[in-house]
Protein backbone atom coordinates (compact mmCIF):
# COMPACT_ATOMS: atom_id res chain seq x y z
CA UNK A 1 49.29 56.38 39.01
CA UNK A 2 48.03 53.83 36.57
CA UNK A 3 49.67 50.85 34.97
CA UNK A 4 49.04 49.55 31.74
CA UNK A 5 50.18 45.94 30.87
CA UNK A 6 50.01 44.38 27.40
CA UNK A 7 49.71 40.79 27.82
CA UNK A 8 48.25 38.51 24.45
CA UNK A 9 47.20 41.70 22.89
CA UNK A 10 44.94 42.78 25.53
CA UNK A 11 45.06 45.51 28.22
CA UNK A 12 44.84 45.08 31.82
CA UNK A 13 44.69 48.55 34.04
CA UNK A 14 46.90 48.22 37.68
CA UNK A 15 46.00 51.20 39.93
CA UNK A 16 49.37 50.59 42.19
CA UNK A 17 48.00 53.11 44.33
CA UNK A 18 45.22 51.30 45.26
CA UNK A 19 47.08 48.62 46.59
CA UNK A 20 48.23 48.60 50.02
CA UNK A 21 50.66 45.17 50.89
CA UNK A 22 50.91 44.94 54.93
CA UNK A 23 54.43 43.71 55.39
CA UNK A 24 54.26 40.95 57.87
CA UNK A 25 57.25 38.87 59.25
CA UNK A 26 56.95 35.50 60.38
CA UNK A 27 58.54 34.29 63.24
CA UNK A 28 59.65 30.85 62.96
CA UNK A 29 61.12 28.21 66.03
CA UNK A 30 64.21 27.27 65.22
CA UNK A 31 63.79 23.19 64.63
CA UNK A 32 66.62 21.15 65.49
CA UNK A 33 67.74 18.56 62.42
CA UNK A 34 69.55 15.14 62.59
CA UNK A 35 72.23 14.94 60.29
CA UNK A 36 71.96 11.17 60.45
CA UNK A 37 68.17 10.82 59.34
CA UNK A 38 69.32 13.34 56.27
CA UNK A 39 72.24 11.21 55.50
CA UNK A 40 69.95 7.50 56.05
CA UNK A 41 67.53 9.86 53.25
CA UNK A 42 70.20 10.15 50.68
CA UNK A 43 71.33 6.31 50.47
CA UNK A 44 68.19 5.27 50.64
CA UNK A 45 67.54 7.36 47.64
CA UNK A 46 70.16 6.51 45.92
CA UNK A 47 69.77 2.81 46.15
CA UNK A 48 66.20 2.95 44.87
CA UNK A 49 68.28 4.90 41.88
CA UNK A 50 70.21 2.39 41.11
CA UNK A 51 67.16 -0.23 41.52
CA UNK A 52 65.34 1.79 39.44
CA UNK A 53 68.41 1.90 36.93
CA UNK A 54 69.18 -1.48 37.01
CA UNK A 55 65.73 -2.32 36.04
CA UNK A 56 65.80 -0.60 33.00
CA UNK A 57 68.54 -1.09 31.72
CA UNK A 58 67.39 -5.07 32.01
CA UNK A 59 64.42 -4.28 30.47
CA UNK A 60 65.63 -2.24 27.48
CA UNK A 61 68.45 -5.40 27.14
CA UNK A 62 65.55 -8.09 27.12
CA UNK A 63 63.52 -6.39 24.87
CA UNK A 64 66.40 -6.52 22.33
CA UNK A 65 67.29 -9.63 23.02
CA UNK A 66 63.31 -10.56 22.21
CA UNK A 67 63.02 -8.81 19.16
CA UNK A 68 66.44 -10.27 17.49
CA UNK A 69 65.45 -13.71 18.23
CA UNK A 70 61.93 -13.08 17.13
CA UNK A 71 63.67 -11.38 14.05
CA UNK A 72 65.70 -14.75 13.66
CA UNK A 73 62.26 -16.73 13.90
CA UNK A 74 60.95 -14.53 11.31
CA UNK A 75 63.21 -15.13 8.42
């Protein structure tokens, strides 16, 4: 049984019988997490957040602060 897809204006033929998927199942170990070293994860992200914040927001206030006084010095 054919399949006919229209994609950009241009056909593309599937043959779906053609196609044979194996179905495989991985077996994964069971892998023991610390709750702790997730937790220490989070702050630390969050404190480079609000590092990361902090530093913009100083930024984006000097850079005003620059171009009013340079706007001052101009007139």
């Amino acid at each position: 049984m054919a399949k006919y897809y229209y994609h950009n204006f241009k056909s593309i033929d599937e043959n779906i019988e053609k196609k044979n998927f194996l179905i495989t199942k991985a077996v994964l170990q069971k892998k023991t997490v610390d709750i702790n070293m997730l937790l220490n994860r989070v702050k630390l992200e969050k404190k480079t957040e609000i590092k990361q914040k902090i530093i913009y927001y100083s930024l984006t206030i000097s850079l005003l602060f620059l171009m009013g006084v340079f706007i001052t010095i101009v007139r």
